[in-house]
C-alpha atoms as a PDB file:
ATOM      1  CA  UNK A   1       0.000   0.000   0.000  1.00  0.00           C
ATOM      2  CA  UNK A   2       1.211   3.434  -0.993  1.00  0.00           C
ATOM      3  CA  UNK A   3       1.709   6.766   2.018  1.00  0.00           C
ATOM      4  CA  UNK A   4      -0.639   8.130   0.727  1.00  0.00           C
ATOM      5  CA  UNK A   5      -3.436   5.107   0.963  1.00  0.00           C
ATOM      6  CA  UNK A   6      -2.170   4.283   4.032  1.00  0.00           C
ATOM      7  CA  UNK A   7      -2.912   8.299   5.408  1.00  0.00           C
ATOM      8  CA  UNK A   8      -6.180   7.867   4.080  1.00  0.00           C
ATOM      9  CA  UNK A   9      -6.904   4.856   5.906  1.00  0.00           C
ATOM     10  CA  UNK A  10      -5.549   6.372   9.540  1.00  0.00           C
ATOM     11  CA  UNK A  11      -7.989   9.966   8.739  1.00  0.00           C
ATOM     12  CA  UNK A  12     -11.334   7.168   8.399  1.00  0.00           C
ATOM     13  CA  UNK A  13      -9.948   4.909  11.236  1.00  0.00           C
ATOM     14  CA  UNK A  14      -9.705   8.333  13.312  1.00  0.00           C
ATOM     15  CA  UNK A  15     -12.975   9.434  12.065  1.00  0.00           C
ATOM     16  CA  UNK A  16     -15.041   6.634  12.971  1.00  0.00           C
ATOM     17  CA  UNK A  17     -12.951   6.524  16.643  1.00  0.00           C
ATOM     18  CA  UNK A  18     -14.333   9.988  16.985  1.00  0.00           C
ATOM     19  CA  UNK A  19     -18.100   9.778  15.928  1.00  0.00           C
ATOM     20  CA  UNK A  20     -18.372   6.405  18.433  1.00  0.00           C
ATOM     21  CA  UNK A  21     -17.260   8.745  21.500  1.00  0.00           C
ATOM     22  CA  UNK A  22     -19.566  11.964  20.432  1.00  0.00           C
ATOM     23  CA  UNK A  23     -22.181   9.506  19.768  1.00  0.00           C
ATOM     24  CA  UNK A  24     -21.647   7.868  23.344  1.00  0.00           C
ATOM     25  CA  UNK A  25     -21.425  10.928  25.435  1.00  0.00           C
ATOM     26  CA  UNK A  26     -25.007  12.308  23.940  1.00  0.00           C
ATOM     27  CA  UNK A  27     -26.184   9.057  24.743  1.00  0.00           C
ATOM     28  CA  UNK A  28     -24.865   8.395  28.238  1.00  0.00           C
ATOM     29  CA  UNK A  29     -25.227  12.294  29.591  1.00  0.00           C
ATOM     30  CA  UNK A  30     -29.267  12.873  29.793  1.00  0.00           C
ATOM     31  CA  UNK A  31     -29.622   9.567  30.998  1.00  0.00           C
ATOM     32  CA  UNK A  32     -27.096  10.465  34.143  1.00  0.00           C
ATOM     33  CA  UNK A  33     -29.058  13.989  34.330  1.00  0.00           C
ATOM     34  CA  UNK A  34     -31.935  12.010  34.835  1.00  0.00           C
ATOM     35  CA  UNK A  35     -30.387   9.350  37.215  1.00  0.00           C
ATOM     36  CA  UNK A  36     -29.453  12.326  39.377  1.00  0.00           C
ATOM     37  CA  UNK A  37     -32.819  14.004  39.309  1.00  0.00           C
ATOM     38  CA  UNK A  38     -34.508  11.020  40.427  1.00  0.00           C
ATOM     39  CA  UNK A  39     -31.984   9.916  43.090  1.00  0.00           C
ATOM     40  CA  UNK A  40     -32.653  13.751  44.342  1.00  0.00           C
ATOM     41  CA  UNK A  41     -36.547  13.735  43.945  1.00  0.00           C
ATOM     42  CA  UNK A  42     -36.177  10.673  45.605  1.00  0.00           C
ATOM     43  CA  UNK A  43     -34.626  11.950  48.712  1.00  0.00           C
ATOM     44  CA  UNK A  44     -36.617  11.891  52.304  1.00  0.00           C
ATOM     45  CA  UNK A  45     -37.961  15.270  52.876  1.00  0.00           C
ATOM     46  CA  UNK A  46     -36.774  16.405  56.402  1.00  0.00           C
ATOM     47  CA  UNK A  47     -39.277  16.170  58.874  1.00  0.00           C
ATOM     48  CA  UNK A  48     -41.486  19.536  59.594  1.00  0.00           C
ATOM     49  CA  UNK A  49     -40.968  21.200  62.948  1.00  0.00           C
ATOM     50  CA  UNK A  50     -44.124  21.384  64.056  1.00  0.00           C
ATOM     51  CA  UNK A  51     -44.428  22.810  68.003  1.00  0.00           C
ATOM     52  CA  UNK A  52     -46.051  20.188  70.290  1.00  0.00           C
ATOM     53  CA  UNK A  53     -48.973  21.913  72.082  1.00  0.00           C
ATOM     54  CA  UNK A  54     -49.390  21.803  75.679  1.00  0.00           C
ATOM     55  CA  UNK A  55     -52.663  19.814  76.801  1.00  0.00           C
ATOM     56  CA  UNK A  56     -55.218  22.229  78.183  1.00  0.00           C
ATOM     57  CA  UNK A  57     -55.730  23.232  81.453  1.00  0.00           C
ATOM     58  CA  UNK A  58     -59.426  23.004  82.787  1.00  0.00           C
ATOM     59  CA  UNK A  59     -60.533  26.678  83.375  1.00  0.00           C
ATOM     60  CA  UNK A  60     -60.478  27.537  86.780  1.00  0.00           C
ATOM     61  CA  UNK A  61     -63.680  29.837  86.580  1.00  0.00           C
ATOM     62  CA  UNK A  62     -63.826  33.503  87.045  1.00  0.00           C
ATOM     63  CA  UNK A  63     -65.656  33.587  90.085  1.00  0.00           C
ATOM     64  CA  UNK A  64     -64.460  35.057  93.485  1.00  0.00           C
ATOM     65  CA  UNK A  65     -66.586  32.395  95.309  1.00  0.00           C
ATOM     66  CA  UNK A  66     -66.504  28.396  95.859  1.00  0.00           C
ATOM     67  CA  UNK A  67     -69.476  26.625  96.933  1.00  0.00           C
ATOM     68  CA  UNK A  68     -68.163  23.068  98.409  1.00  0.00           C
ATOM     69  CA  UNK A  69     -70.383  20.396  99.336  1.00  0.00           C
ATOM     70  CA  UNK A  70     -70.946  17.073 100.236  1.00  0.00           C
ATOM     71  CA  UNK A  71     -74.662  15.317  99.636  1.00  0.00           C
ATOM     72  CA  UNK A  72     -76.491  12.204  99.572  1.00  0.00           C
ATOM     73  CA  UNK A  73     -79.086  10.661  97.372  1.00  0.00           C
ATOM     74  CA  UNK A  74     -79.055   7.147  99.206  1.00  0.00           C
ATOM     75  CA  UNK A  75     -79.084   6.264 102.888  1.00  0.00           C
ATOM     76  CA  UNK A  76     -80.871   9.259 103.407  1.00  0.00           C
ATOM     77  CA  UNK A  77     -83.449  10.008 106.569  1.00  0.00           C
ATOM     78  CA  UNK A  78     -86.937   9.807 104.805  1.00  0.00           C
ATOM     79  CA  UNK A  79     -86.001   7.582 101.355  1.00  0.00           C
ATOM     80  CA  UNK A  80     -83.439   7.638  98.726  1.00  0.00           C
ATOM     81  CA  UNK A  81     -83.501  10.820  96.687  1.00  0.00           C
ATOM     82  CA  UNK A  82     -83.085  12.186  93.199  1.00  0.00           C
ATOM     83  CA  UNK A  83     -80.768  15.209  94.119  1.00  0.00           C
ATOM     84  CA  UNK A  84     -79.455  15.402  97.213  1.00  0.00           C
ATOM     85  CA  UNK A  85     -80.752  17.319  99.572  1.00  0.00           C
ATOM     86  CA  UNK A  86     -77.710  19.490 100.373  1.00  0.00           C
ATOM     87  CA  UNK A  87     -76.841  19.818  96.731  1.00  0.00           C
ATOM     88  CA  UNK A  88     -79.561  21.455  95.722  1.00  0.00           C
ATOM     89  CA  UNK A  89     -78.831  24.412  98.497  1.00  0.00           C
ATOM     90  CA  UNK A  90     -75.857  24.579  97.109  1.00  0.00           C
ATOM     91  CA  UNK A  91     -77.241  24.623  93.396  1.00  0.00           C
ATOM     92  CA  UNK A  92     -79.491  27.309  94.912  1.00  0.00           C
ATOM     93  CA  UNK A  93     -76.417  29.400  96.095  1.00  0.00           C
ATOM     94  CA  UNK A  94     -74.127  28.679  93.283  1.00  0.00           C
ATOM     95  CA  UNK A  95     -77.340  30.232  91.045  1.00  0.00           C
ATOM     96  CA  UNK A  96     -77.455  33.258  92.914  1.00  0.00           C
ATOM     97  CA  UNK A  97     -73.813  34.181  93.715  1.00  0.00           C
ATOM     98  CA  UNK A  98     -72.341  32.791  90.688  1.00  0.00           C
ATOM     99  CA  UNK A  99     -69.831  30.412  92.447  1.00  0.00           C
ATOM    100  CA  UNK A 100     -68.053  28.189  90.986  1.00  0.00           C
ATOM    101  CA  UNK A 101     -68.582  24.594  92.755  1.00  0.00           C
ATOM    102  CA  UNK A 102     -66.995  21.705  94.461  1.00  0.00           C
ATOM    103  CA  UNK A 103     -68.882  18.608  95.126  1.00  0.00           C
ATOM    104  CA  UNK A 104     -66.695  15.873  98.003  1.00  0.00           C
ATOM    105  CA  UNK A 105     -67.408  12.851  96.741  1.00  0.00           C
ATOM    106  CA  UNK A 106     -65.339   9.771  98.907  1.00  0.00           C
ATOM    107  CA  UNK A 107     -63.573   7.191  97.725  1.00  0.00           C
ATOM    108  CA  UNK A 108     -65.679   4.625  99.443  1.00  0.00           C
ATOM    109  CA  UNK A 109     -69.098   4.749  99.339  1.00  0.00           C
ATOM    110  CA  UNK A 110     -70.889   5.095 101.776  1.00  0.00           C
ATOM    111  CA  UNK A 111     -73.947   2.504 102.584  1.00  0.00           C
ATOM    112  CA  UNK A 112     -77.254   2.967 100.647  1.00  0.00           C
ATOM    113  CA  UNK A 113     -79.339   2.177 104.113  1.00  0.00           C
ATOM    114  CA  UNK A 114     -79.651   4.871 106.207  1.00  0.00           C
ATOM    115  CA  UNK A 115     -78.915   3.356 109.299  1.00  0.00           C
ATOM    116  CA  UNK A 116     -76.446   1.585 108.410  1.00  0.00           C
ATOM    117  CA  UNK A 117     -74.715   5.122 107.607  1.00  0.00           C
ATOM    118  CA  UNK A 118     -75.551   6.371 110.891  1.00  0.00           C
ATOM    119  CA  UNK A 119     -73.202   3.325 112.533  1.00  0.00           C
ATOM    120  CA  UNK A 120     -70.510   4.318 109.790  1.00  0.00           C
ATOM    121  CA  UNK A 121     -70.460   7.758 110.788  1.00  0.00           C
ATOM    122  CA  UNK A 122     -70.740   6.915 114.524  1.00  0.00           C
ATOM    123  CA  UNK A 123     -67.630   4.842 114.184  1.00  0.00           C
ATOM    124  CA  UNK A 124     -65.514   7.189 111.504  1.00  0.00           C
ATOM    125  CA  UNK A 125     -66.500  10.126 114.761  1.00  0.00           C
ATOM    126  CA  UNK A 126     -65.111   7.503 116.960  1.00  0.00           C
ATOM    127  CA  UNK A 127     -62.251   7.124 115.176  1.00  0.00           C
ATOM    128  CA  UNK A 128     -61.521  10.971 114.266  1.00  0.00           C
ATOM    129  CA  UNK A 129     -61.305   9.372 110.739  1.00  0.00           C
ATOM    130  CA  UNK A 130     -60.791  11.247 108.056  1.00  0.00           C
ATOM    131  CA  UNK A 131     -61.636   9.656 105.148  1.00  0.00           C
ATOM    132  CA  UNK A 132     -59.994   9.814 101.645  1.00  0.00           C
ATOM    133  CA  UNK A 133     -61.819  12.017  98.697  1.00  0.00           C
ATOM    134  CA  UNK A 134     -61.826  10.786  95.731  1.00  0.00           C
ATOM    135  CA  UNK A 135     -61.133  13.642  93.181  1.00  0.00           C
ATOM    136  CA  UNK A 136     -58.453  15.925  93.284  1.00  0.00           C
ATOM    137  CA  UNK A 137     -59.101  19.425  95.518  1.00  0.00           C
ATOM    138  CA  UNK A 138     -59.685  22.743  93.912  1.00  0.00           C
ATOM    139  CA  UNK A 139     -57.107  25.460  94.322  1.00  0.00           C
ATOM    140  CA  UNK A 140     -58.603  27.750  96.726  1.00  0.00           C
ATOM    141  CA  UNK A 141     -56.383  29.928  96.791  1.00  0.00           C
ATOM    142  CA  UNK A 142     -57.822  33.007  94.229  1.00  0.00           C
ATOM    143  CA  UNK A 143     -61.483  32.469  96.018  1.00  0.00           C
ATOM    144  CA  UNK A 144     -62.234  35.425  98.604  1.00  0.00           C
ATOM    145  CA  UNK A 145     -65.318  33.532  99.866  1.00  0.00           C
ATOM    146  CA  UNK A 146     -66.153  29.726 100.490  1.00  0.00           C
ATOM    147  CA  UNK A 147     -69.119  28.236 101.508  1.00  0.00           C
ATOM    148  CA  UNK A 148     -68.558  24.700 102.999  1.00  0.00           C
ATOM    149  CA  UNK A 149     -72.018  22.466 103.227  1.00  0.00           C
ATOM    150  CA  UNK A 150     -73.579  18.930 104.241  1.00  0.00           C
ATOM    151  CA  UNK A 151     -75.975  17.293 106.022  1.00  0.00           C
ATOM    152  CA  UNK A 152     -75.022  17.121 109.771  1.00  0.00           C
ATOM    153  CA  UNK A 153     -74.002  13.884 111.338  1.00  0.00           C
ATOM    154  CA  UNK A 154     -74.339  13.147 114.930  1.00  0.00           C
ATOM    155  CA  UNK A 155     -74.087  17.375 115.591  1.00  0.00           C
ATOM    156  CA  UNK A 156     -71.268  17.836 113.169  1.00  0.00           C
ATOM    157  CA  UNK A 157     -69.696  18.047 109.458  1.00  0.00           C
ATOM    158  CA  UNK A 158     -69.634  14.356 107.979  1.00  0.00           C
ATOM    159  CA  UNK A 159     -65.965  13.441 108.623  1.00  0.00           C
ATOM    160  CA  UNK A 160     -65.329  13.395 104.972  1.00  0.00           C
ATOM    161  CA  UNK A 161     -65.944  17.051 105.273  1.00  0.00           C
ATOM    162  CA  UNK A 162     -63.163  17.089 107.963  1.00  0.00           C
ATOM    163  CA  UNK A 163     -60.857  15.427 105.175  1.00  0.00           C
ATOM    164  CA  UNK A 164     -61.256  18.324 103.215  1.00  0.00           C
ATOM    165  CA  UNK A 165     -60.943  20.922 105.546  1.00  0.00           C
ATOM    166  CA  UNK A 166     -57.743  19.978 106.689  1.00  0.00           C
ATOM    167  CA  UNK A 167     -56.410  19.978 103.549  1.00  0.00           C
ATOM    168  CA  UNK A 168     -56.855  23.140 102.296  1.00  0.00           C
ATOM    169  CA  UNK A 169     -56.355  26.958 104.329  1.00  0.00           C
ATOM    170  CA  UNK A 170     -59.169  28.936 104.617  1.00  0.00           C
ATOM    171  CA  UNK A 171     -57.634  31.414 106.564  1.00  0.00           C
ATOM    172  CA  UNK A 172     -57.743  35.033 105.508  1.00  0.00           C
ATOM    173  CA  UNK A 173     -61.116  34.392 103.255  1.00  0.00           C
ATOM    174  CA  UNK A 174     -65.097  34.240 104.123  1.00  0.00           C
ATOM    175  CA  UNK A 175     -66.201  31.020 105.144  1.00  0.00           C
ATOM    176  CA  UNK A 176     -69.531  30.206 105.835  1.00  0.00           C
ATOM    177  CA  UNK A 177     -71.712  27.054 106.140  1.00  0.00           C
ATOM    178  CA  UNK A 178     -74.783  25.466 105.739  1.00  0.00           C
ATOM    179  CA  UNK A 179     -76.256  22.156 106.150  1.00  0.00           C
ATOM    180  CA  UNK A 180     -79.336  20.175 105.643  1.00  0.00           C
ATOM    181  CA  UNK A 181     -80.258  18.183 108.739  1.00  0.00           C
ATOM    182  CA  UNK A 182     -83.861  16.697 110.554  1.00  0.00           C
ATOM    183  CA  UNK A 183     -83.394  18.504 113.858  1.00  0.00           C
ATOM    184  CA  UNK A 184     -79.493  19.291 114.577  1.00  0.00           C
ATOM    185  CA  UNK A 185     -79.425  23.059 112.672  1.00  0.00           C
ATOM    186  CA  UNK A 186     -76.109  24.167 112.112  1.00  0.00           C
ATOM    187  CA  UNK A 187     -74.629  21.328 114.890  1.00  0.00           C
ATOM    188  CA  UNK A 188     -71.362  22.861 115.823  1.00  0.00           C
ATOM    189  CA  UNK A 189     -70.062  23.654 112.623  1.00  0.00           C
ATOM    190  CA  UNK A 190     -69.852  27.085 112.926  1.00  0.00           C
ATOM    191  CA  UNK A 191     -67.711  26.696 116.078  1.00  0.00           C
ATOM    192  CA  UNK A 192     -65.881  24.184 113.909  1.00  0.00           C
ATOM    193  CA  UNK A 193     -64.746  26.560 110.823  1.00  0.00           C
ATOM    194  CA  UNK A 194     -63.836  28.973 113.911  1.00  0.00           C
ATOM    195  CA  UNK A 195     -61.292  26.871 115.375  1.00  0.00           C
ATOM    196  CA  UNK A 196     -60.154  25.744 112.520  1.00  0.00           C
ATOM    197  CA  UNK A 197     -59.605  28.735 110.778  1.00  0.00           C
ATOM    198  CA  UNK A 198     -58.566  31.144 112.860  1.00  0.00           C
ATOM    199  CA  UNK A 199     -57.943  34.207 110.349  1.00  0.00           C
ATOM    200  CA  UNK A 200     -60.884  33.516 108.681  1.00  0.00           C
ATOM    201  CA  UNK A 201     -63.908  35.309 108.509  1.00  0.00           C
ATOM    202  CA  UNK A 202     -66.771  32.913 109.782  1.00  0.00           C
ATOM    203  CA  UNK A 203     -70.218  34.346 108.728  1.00  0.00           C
ATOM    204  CA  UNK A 204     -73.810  33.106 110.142  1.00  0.00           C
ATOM    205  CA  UNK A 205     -74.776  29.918 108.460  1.00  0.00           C
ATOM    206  CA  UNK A 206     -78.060  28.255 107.184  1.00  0.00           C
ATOM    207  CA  UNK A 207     -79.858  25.360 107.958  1.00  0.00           C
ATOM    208  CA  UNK A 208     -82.178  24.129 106.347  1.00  0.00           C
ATOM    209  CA  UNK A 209     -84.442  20.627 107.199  1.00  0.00           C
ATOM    210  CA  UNK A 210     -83.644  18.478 104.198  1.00  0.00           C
ATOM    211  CA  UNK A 211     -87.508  17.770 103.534  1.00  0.00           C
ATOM    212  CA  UNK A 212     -88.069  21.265 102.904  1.00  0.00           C
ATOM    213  CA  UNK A 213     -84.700  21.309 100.398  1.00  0.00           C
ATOM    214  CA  UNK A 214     -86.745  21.684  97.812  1.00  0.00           C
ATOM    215  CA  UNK A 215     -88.566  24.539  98.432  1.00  0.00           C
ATOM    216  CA  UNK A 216     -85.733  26.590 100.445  1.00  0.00           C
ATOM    217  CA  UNK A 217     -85.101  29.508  97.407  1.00  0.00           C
ATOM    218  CA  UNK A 218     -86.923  32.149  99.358  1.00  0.00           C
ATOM    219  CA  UNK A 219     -85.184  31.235 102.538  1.00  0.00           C
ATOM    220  CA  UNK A 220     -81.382  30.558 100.454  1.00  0.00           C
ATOM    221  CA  UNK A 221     -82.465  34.066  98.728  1.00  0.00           C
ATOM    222  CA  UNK A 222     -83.146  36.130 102.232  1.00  0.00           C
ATOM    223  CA  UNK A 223     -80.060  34.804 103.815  1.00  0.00           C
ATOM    224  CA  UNK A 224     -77.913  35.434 101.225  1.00  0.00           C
ATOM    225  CA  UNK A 225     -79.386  39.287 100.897  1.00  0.00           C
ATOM    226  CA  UNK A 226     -78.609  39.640 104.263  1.00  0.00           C
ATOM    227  CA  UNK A 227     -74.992  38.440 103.747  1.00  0.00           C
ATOM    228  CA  UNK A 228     -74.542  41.019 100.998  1.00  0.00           C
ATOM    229  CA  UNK A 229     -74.145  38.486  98.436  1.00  0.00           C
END
């Protein structure tokens, strides 16, 4: 072969060398552009921020007073009840004032025959129990008055009542009580906020015979008025 066939041989060989890589790199590129898109697209998004709220608090109630009470429907002198007779004083008062409310409810009941609850509360007197409430206590401390109710046993606050009263202070605020009873009035629980509250303010209470609950608004109403509430 002559120099000059064998130059034109090397130029073609070269040629064809050249178009194969051109021709490969437009080939390979967009696919790797779209490899990389995908590997991108594909990428976990990083997780949002989002705050964590706080749970909400129960509102404590705008009112300056607390009506806190402790009632029976069952066991009760006279036949079981719908609403207890203490309750609805309370109710009444609560309507009235616009007091916020606290109902002591025990852990253990107490029995549904009422003299069966009489020997209970006889021997939790005995005993200076005090026994345990069942739901947490209020915070009493933004209330400028308190009324503290319940029927009277043997002369005195139901010693659940007691349980509460020790537990929170009283002192410096309003307290006054009332009760439902069948003879006993106030019993000494006037004396008994007294004593135990020393820097309170103890106001006159009301009594009020639990079969006449029901129709007490007049009498709630008067005594009340005469508070100056």
């Amino acid at each position: 072969m002559s120099q000059r066939a064998r130059i034109v041989a090397l130029v073609s060989a070269l040629a064809v060398v050249v178009a194969a890589v051109v021709g490969y790199e437009l080939a390979v590129r967009p696919s790797a552009t779209t490899s990389t898109s995908a590997s991108r697209s594909a990428a976990p998004a990083a997780p949002s921020q989002r705050p964590t709220a706080d749970a909400e608090n129960t509102p404590a109630g705008d009112s300056s007073i607390l009506v806190v009470y402790f009632s029976r429907t069952e066991g009760v002198y006279g036949g079981d009840l719908t609403v207890g007779n203490t309750a609805r004083i309370a109710q009444m008062i609560q309507e009235r004032t616009g007091a916020d409310s606290y109902e002591i409810v025990p852990l253990a009941d107490y029995p549904s025959d009422y003299q069966e609850t009489t020997e209970v509360a006889q021997e939790e007197l005995d005993a200076d129990a005090r026994p345990e409430i069942r739901d947490p206590l209020p915070d009493v401390s933004g209330y400028d008055t308190v009324f503290v109710g319940a029927p009277i046993w043997w002369g005195e606050y139901p010693m659940v009542v007691r349980t509460f009263l020790d537990a929170v202070d009283l002192n410096g605020k309003t307290v006054i009580p009332f009760t439902t009873h069948e003879g006993s009035g106030l019993g000494n629980t006037q004396q008994q906020l007294e004593a135990q509250y020393p820097q309170a303010t103890v106001l006159d209470g009301l009594a009020v015979r639990g079969s006449q609950a029901a129709d007490a608004q007049p009498d709630v109403d008067a005594w009340l008025e005469n508070l100056g509430l």
